[in-house]
Protein backbone atom coordinates (compact mmCIF):
# COMPACT_ATOMS: atom_id res chain seq x y z
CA UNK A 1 79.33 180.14 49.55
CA UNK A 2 80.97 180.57 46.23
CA UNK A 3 78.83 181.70 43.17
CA UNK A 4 79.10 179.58 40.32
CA UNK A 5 80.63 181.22 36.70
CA UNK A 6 77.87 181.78 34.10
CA UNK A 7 79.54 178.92 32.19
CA UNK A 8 78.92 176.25 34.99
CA UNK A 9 75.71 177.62 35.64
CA UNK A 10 75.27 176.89 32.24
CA UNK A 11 76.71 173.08 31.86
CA UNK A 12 75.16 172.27 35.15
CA UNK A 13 71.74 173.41 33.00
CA UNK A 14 72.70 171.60 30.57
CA UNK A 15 73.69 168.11 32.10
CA UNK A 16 70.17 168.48 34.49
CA UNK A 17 68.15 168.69 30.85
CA UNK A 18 69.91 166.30 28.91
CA UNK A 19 70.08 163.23 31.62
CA UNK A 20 65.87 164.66 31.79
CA UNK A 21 65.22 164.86 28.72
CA UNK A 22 67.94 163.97 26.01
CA UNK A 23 70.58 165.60 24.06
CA UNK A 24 68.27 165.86 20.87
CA UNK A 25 65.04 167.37 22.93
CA UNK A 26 67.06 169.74 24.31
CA UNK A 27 67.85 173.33 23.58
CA UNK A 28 69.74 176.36 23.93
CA UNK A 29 66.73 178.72 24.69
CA UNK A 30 65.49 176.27 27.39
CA UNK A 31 68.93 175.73 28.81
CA UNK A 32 69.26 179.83 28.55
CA UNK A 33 65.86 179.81 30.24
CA UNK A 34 67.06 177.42 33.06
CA UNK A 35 69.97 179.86 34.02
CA UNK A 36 67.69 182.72 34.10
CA UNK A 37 69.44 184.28 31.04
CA UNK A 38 68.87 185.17 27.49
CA UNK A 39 69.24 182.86 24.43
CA UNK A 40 71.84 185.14 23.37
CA UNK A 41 73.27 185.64 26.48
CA UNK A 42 74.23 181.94 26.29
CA UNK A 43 76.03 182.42 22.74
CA UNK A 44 78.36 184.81 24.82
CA UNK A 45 79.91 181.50 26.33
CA UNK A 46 79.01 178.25 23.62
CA UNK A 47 78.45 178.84 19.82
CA UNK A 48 76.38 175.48 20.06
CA UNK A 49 74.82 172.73 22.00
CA UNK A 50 77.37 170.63 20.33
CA UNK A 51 80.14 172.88 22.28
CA UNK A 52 78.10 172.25 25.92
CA UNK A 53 78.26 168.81 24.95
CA UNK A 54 81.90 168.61 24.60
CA UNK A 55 82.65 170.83 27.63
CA UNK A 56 80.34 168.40 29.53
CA UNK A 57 82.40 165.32 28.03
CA UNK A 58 85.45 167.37 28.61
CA UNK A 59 84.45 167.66 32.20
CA UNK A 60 84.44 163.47 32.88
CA UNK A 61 87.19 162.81 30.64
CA UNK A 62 89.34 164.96 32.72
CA UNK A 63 88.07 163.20 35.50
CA UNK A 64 89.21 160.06 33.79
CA UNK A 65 92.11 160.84 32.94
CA UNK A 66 93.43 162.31 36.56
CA UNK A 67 92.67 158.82 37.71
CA UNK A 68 94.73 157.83 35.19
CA UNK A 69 97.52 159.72 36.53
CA UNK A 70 97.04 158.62 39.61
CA UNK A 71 97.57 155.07 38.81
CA UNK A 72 100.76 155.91 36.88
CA UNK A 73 102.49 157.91 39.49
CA UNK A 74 101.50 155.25 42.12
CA UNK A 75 104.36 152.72 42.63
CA UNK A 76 102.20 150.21 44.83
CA UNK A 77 102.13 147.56 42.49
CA UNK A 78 103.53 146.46 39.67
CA UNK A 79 103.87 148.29 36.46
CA UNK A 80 101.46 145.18 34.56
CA UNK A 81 99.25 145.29 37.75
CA UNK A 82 98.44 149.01 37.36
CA UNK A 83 97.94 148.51 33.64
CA UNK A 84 94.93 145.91 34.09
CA UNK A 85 93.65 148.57 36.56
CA UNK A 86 93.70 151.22 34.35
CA UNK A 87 91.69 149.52 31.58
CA UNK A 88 89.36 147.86 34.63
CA UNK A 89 88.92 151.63 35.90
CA UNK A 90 88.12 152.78 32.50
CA UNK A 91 85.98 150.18 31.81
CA UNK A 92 83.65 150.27 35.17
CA UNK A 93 83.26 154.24 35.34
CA UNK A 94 81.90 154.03 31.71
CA UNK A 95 79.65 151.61 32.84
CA UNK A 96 78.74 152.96 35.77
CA UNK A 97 77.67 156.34 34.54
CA UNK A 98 75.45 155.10 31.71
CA UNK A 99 74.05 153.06 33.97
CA UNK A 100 73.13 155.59 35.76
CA UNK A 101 73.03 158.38 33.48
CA UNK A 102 71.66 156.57 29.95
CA UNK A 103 70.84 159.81 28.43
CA UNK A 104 74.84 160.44 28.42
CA UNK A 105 75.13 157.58 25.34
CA UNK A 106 73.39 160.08 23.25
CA UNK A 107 76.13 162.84 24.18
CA UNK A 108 78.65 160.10 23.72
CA UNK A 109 77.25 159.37 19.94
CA UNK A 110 76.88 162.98 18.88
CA UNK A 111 80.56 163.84 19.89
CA UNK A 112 81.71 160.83 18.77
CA UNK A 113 79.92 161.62 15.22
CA UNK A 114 80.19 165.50 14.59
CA UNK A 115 83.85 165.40 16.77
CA UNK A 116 85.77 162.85 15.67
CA UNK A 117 89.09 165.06 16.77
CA UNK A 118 87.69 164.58 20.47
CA UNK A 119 87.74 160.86 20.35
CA UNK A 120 91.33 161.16 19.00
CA UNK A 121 92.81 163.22 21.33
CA UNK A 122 90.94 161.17 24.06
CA UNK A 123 92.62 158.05 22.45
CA UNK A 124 96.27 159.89 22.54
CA UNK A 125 95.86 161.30 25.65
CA UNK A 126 95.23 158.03 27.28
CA UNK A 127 98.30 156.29 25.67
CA UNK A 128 100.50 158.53 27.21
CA UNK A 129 99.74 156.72 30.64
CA UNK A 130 99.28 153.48 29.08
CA UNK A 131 103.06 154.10 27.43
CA UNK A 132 104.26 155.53 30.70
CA UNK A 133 103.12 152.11 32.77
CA UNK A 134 104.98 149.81 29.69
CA UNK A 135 108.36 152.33 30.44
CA UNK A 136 107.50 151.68 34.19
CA UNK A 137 107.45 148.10 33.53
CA UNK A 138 110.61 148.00 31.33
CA UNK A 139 112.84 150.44 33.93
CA UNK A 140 112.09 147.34 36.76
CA UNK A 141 112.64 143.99 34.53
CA UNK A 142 109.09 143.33 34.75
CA UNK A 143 108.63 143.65 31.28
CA UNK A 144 110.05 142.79 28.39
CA UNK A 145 112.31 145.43 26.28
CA UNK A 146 109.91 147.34 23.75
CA UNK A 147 111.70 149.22 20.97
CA UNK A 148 108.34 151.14 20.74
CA UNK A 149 106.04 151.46 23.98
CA UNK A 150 104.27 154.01 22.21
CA UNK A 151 103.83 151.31 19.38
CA UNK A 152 102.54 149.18 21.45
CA UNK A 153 100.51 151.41 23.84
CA UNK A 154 98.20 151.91 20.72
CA UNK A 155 98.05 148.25 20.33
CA UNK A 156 96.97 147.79 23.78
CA UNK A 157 94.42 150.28 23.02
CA UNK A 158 93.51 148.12 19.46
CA UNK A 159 92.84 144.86 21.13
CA UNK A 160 90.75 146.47 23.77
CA UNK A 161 88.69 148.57 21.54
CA UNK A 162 85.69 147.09 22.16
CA UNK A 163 86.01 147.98 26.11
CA UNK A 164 86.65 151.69 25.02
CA UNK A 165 83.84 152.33 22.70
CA UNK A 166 79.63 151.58 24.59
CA UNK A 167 78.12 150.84 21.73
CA UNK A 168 80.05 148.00 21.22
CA UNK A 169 79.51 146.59 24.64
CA UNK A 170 75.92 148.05 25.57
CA UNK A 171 74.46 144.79 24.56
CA UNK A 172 76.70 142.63 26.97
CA UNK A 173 75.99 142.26 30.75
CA UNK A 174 78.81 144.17 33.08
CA UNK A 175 80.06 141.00 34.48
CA UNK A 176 80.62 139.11 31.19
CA UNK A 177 82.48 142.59 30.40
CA UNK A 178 84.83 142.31 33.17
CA UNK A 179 85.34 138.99 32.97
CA UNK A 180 86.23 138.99 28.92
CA UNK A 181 88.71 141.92 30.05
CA UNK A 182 90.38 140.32 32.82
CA UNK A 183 90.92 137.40 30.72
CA UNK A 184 91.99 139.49 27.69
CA UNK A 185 94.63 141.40 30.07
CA UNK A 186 95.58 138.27 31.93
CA UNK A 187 96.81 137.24 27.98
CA UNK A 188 98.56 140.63 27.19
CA UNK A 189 100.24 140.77 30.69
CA UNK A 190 101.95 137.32 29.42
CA UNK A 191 102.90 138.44 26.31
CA UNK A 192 104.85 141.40 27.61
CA UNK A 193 106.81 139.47 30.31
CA UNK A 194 110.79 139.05 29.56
């Protein structure tokens, strides 16, 4: 059996106390103390909780976004096809996991407050598949000739804001979700068609 690094030792710390107890209620001497090390110890790998919390977000973006990849390099369906399942993936793993893990929303709102640059590169890094799918799209007639998928990759990503960020949808049930995004796909799938 493999030994973990003192860094995961330390995340996987971290996640067990915040989905326990919260991202606010927690600390760095009790996460130190739940990895059998030192306070300072732990400043040897994080300068801050703020810093596990963005290698834990790090962790299930990346996650995300090899999905992502997936869907992009898959040539199963069609270009528009693996679009709507991108956004539909995105969508139900965010709600899945708060679902299950609530305490993450509190994660989510202290990145997305002291680490604006996170959300940003997030953002860019998932237009780069959503851009790829458009040239996809474009290379087999499907869809229409863009001057600008890039353009219009971060439109995509403008109209379907409010499936991107939880606390705009944490007040919705999941299904009415889904449904409002199928529809709201179903209506930018026919606006990109030649």
């Amino acid at each position: 059996m493999t030994q973990s690094s003192p860094r995961e030792l330390i995340l996987n710390a971290a996640m067990e106390r915040i989905l326990h107890y919260g991202y606010a209620k927690t600390t760095m001497a009790e996460i130190a103390r739940d990895c059998d090390m030192s306070a300072g110890n732990i400043y040897r790998f994080f300068d801050s909780k703020l810093d596990i919390a963005e290698a834990l977000a790090r962790s299930k973006t990346s996650q995300t976004f090899r999905i992502f990849a997936e869907i992009a390099d898959r040539k199963d369906e069609s270009a528009l096809d693996r679009l709507s399942e991108l956004f539909m993936k995105r969508l139900c793993r965010s709600v899945d996991m708060l679902k299950d893990k609530p305490k993450l929303m509190e994660v989510a709102e202290v990145i997305g407050r002291e680490r604006p640059e996170f959300g940003q590169e997030l953002l860019d890094n998932e237009r780069i598949h959503i851009a790829e799918l458009l040239k996809q799209g474009m290379e087999t007639g499907e869809i229409r000739q863009l001057s600008a998928p890039e353009k219009t990759a971060r439109l995509f990503q403008t109209a379907l804001i409010k499936f991107e960020y939880p606390p705009l949808w944490t007040l919705f049930p999941p299904e009415e979700l889904e449904t409002e995004l199928k529809e709201l796909l179903h209506m930018l799938k026919l606006s990109l068609r030649p």
